[in-house]
PDB file of N, CA and C in Angstrom:
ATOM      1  N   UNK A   1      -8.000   3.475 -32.387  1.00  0.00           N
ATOM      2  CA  UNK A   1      -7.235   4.166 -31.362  1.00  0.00           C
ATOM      3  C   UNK A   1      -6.843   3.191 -30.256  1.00  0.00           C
ATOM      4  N   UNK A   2      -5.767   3.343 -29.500  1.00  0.00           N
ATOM      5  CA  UNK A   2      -5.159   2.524 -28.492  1.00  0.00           C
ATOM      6  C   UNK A   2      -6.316   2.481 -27.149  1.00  0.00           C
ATOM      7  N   UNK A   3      -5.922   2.210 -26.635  1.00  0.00           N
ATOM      8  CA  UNK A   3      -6.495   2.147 -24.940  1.00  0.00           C
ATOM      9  C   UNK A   3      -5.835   2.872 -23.954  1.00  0.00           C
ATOM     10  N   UNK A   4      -6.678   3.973 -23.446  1.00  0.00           N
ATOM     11  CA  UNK A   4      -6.221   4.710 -22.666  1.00  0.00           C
ATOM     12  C   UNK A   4      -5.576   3.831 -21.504  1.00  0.00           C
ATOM     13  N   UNK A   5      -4.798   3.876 -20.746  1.00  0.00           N
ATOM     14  CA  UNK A   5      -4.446   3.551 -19.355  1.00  0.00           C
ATOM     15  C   UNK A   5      -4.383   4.496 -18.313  1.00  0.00           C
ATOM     16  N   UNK A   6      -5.204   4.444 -17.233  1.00  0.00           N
ATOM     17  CA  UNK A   6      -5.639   5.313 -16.139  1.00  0.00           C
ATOM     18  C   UNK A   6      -3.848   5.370 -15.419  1.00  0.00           C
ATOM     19  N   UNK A   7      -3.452   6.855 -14.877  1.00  0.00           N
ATOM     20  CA  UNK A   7      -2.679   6.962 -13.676  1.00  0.00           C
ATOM     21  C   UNK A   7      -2.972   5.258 -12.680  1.00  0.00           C
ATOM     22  N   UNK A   8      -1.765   5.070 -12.481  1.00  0.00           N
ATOM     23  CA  UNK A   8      -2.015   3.982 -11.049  1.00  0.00           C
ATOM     24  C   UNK A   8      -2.489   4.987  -9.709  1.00  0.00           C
ATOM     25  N   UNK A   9      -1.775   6.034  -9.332  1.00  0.00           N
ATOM     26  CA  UNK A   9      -2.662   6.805  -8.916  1.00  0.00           C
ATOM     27  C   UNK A   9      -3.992   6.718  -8.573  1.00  0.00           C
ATOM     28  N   UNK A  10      -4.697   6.757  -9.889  1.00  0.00           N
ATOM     29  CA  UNK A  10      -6.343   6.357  -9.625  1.00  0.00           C
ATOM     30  C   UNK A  10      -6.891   5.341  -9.464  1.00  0.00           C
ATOM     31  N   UNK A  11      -5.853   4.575 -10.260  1.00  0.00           N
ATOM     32  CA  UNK A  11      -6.029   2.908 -10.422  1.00  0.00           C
ATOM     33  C   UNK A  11      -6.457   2.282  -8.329  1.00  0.00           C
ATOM     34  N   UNK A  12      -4.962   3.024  -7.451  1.00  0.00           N
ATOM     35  CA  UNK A  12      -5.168   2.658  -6.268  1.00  0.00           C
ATOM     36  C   UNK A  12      -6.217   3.400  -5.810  1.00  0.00           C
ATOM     37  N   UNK A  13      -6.604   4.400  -5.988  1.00  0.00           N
ATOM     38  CA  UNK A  13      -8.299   5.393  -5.317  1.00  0.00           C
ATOM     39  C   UNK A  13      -9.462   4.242  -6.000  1.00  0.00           C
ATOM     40  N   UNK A  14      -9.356   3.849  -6.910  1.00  0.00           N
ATOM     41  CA  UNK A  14     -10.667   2.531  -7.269  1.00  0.00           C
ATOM     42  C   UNK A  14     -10.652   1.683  -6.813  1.00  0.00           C
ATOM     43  N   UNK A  15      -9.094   1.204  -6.413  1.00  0.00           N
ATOM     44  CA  UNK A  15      -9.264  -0.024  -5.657  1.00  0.00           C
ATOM     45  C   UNK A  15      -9.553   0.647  -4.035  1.00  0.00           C
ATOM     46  N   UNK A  16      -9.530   1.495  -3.359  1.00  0.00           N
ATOM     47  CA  UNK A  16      -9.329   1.418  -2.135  1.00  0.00           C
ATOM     48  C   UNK A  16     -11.465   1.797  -2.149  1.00  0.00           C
ATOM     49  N   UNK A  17     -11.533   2.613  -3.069  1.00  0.00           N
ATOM     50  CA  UNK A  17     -13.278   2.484  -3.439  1.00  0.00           C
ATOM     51  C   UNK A  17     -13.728   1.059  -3.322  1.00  0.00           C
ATOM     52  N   UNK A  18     -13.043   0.552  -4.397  1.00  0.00           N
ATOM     53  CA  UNK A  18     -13.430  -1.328  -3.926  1.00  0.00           C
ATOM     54  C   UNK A  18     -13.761  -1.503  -2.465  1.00  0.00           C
ATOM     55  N   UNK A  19     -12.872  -1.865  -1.676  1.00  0.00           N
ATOM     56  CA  UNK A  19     -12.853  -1.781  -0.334  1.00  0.00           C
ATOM     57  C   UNK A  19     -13.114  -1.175   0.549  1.00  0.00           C
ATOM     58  N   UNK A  20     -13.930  -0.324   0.630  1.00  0.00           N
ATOM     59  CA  UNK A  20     -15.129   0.735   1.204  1.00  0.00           C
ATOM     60  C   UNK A  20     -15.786   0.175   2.208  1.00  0.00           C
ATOM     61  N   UNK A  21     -16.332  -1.181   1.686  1.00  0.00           N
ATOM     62  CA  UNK A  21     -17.178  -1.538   2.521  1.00  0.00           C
ATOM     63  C   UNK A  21     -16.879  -2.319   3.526  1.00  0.00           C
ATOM     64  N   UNK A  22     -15.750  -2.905   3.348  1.00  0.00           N
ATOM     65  CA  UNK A  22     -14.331  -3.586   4.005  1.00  0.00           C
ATOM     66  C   UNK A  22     -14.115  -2.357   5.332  1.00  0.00           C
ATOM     67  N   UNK A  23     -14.061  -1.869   4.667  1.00  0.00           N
ATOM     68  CA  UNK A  23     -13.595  -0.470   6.027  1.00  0.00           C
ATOM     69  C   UNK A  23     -14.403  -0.294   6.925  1.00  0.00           C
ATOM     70  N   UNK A  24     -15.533   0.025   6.266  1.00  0.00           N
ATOM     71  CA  UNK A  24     -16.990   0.134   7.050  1.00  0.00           C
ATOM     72  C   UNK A  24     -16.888  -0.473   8.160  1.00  0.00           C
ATOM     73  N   UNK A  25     -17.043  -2.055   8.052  1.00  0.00           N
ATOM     74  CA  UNK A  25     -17.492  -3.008   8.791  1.00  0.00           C
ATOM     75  C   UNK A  25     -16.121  -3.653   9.848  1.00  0.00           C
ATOM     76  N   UNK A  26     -15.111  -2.200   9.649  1.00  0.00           N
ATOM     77  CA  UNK A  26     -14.281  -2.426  11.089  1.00  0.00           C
ATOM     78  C   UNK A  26     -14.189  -1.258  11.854  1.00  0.00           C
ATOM     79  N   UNK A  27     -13.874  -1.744  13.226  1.00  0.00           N
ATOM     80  CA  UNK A  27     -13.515  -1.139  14.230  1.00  0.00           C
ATOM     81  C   UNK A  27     -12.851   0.352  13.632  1.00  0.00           C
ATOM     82  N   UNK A  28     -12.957   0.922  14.440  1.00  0.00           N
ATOM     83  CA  UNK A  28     -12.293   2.792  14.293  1.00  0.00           C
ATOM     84  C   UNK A  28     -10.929   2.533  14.183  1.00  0.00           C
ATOM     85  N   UNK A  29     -10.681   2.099  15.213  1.00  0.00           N
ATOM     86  CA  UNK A  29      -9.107   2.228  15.312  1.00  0.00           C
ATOM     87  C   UNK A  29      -8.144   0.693  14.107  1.00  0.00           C
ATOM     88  N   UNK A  30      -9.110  -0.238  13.798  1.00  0.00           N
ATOM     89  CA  UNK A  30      -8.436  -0.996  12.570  1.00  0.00           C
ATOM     90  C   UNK A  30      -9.257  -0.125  10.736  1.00  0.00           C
ATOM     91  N   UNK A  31     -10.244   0.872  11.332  1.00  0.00           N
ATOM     92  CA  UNK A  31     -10.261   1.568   9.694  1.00  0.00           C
ATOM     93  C   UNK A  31      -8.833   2.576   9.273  1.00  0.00           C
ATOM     94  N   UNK A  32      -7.995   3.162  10.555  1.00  0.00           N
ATOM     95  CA  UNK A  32      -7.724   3.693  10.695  1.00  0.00           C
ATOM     96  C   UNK A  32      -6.103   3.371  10.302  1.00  0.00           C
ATOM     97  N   UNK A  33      -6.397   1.558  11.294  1.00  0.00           N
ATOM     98  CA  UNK A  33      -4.857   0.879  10.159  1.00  0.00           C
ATOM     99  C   UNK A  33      -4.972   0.753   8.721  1.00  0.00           C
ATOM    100  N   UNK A  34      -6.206   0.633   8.208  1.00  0.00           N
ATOM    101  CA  UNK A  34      -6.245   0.221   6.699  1.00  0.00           C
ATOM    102  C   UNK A  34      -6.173   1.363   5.812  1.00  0.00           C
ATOM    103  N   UNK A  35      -6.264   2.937   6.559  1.00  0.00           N
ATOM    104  CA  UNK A  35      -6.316   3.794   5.802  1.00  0.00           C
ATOM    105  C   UNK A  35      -4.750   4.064   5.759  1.00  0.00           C
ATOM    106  N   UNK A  36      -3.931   3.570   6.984  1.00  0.00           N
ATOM    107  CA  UNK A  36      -2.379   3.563   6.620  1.00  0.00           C
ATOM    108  C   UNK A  36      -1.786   2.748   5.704  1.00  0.00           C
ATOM    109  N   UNK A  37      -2.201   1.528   5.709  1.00  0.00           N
ATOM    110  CA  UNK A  37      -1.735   0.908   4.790  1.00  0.00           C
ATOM    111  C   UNK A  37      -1.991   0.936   3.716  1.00  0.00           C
ATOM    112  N   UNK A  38      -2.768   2.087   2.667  1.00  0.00           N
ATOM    113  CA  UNK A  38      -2.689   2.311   1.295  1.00  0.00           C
ATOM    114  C   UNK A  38      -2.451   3.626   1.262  1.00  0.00           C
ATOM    115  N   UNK A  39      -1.890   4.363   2.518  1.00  0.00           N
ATOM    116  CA  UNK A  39      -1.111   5.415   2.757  1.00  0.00           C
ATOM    117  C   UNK A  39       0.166   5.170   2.166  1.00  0.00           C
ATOM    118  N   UNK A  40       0.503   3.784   3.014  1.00  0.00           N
ATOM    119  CA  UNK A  40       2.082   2.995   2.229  1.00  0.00           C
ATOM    120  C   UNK A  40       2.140   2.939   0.684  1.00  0.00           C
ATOM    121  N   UNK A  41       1.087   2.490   0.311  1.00  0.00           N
ATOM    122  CA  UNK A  41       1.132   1.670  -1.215  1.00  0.00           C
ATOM    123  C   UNK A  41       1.250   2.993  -2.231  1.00  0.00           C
ATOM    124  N   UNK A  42       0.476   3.972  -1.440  1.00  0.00           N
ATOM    125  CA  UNK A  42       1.034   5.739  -2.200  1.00  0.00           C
ATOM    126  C   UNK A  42       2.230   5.774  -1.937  1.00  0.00           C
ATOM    127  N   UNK A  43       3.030   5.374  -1.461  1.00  0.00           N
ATOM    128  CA  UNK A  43       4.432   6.127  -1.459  1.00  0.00           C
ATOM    129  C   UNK A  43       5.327   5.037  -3.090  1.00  0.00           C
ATOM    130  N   UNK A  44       4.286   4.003  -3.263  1.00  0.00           N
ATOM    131  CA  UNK A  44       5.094   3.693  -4.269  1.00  0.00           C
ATOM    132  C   UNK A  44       4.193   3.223  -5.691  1.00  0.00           C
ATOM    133  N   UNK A  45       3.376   4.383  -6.138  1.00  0.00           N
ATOM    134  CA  UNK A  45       2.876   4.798  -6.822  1.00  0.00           C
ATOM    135  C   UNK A  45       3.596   4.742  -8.100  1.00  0.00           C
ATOM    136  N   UNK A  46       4.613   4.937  -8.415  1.00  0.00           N
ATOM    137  CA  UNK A  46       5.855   5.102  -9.990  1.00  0.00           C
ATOM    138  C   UNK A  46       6.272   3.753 -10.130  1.00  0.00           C
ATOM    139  N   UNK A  47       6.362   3.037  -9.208  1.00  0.00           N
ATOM    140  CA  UNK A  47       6.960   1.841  -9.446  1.00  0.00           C
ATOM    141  C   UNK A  47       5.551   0.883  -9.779  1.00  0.00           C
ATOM    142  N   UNK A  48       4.530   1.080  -9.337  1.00  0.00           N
ATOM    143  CA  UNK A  48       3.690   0.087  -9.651  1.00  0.00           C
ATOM    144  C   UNK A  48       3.193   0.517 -10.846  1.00  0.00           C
ATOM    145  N   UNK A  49       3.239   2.013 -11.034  1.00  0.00           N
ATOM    146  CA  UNK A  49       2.773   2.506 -12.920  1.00  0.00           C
ATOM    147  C   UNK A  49       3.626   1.787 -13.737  1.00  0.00           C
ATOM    148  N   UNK A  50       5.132   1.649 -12.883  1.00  0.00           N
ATOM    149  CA  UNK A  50       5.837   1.253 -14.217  1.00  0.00           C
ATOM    150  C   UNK A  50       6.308  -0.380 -14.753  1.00  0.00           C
ATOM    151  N   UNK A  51       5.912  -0.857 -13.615  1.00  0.00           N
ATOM    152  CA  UNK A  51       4.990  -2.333 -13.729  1.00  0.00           C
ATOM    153  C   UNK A  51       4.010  -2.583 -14.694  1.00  0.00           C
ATOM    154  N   UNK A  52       3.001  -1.906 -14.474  1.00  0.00           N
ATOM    155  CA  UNK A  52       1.853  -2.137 -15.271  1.00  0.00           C
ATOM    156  C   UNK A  52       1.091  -3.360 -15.144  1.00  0.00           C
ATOM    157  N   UNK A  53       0.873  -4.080 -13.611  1.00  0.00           N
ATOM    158  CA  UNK A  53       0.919  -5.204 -13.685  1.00  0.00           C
ATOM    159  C   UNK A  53      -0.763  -5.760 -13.823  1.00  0.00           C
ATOM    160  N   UNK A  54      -1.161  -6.546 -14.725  1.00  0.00           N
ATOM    161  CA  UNK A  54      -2.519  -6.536 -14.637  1.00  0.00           C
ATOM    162  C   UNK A  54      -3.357  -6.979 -13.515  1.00  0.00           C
ATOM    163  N   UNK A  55      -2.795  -6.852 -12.453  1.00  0.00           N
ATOM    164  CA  UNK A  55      -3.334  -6.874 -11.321  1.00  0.00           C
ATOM    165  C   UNK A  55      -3.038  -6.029 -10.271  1.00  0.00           C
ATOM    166  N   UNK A  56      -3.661  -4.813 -10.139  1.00  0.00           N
ATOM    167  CA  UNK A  56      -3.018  -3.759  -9.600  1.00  0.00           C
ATOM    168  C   UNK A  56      -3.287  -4.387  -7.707  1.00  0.00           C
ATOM    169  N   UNK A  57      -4.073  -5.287  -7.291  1.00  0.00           N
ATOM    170  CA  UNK A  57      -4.079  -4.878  -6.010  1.00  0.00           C
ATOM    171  C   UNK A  57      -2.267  -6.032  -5.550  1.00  0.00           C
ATOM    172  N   UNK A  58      -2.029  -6.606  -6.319  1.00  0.00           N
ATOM    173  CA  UNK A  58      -0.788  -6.980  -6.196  1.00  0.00           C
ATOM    174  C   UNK A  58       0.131  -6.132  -5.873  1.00  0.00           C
ATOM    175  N   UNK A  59       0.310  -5.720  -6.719  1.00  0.00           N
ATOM    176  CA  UNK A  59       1.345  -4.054  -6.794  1.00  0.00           C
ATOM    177  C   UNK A  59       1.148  -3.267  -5.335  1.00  0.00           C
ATOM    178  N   UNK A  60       0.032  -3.107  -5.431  1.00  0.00           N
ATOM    179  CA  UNK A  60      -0.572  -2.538  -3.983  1.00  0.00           C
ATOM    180  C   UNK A  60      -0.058  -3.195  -2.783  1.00  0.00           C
ATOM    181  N   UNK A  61      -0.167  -4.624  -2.472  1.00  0.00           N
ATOM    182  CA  UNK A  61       0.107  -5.163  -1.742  1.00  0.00           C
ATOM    183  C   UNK A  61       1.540  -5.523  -1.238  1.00  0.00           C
ATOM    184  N   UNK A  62       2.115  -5.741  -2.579  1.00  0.00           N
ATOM    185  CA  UNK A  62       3.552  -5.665  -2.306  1.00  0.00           C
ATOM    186  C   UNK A  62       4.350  -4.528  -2.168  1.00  0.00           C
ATOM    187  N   UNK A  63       3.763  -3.208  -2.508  1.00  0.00           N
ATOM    188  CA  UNK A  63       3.874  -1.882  -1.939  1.00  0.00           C
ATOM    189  C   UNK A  63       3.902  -2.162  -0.404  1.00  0.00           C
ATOM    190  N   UNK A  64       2.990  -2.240   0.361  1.00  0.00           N
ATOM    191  CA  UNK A  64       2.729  -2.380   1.319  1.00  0.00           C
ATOM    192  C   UNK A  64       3.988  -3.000   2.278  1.00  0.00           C
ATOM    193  N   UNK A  65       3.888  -4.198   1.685  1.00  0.00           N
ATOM    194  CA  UNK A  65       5.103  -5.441   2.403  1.00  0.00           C
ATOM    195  C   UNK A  65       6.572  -4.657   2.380  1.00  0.00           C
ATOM    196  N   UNK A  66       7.054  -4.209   1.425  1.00  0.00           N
ATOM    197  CA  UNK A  66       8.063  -3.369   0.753  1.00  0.00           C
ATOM    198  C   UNK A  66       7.992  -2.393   2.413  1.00  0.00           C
ATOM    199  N   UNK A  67       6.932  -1.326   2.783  1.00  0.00           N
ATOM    200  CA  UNK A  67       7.179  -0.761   3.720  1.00  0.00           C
ATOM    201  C   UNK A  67       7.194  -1.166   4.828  1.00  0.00           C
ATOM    202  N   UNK A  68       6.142  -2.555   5.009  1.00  0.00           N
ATOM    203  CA  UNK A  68       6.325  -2.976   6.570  1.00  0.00           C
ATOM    204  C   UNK A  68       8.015  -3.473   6.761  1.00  0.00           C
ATOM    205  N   UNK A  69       8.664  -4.249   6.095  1.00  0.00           N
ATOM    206  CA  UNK A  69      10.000  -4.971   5.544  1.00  0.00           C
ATOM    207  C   UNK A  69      11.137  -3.485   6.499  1.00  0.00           C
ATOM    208  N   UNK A  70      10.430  -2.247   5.587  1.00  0.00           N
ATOM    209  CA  UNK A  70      11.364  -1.365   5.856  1.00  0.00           C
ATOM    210  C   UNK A  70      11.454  -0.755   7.234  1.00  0.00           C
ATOM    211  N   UNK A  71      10.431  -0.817   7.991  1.00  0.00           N
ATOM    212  CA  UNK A  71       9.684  -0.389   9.069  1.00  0.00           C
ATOM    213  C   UNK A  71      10.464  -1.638  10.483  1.00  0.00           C
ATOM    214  N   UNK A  72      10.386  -3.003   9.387  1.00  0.00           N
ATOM    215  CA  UNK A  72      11.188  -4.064  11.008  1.00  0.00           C
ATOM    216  C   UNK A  72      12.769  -3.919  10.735  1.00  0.00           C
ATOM    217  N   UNK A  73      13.085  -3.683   9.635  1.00  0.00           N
ATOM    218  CA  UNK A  73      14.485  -3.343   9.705  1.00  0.00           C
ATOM    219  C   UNK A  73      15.094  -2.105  10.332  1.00  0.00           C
ATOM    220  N   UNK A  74      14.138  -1.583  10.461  1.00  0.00           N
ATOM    221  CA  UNK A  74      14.607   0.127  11.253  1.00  0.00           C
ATOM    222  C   UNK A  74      14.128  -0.525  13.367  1.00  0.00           C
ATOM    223  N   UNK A  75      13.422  -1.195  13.104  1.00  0.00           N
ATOM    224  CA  UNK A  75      12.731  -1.528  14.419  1.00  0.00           C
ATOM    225  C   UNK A  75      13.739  -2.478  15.179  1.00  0.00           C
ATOM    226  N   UNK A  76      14.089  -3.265  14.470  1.00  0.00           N
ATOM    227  CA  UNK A  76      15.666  -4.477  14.705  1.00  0.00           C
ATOM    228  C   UNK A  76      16.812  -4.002  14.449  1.00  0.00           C
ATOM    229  N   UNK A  77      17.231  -2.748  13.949  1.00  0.00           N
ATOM    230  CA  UNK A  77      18.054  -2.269  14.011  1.00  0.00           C
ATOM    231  C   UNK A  77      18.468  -1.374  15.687  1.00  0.00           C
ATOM    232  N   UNK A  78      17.356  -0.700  15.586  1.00  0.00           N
ATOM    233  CA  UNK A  78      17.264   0.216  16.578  1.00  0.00           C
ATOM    234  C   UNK A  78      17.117  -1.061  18.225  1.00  0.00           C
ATOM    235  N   UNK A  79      16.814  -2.008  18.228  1.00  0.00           N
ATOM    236  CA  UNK A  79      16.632  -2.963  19.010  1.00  0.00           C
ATOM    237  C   UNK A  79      18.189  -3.254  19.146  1.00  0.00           C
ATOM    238  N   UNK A  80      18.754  -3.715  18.181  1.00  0.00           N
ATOM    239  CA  UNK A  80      20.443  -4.132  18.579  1.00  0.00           C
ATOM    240  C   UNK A  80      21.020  -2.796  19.011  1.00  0.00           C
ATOM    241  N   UNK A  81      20.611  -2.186  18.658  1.00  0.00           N
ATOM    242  CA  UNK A  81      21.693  -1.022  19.452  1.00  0.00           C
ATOM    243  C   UNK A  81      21.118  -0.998  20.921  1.00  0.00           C
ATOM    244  N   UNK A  82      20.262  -0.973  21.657  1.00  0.00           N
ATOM    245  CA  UNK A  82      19.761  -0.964  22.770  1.00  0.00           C
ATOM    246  C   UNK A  82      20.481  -2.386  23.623  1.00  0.00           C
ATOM    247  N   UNK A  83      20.761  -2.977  22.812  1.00  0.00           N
ATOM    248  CA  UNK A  83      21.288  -4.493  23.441  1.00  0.00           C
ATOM    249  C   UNK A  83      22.668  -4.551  23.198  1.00  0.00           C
ATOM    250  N   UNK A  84      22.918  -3.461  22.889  1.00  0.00           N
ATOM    251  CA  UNK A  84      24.525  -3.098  22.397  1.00  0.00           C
ATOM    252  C   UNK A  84      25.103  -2.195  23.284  1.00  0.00           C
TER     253      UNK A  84
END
């Protein structure tokens, strides 16, 4: 029989389990950034399934970048118009 392959979905809940203890050992208000930033990496959940990349915290990460990217372009956008 083949090899099952887990949802990335879960794939990112094991990895963010990985990093548990990572969380722990910060401040409230930076556990609080790290729980946003794989808040981000859920929003692109289909694209990293359909990757399949054998390194999921990659996927994850460049999830991530993908939203900060989107986040200074709305931020520098909204900046030139103020200077406009």
């Amino acid at each position: 029989m083949g090899r099952t392959v887990l949802p990335f979905s879960q794939v990112l809940e094991r990895e963010y389990e990985e990093w548990k203890k990572f969380r722990r050992a910060l401040r409230k208000e930076d556990q609080e950034a790290f729980d946003r930033l794989f808040d981000r990496a859920r929003l692109h959940v289909q694209a990293a399934a359909y990757t399949s990349h054998p390194w999921p915290l990659e996927s994850i990460l460049l999830s991530i970048c993908l939203e900060h990217e989107k986040l200074l372009a709305e931020i520098l956008g909204k900046l030139g118009e103020v200077k406009s």
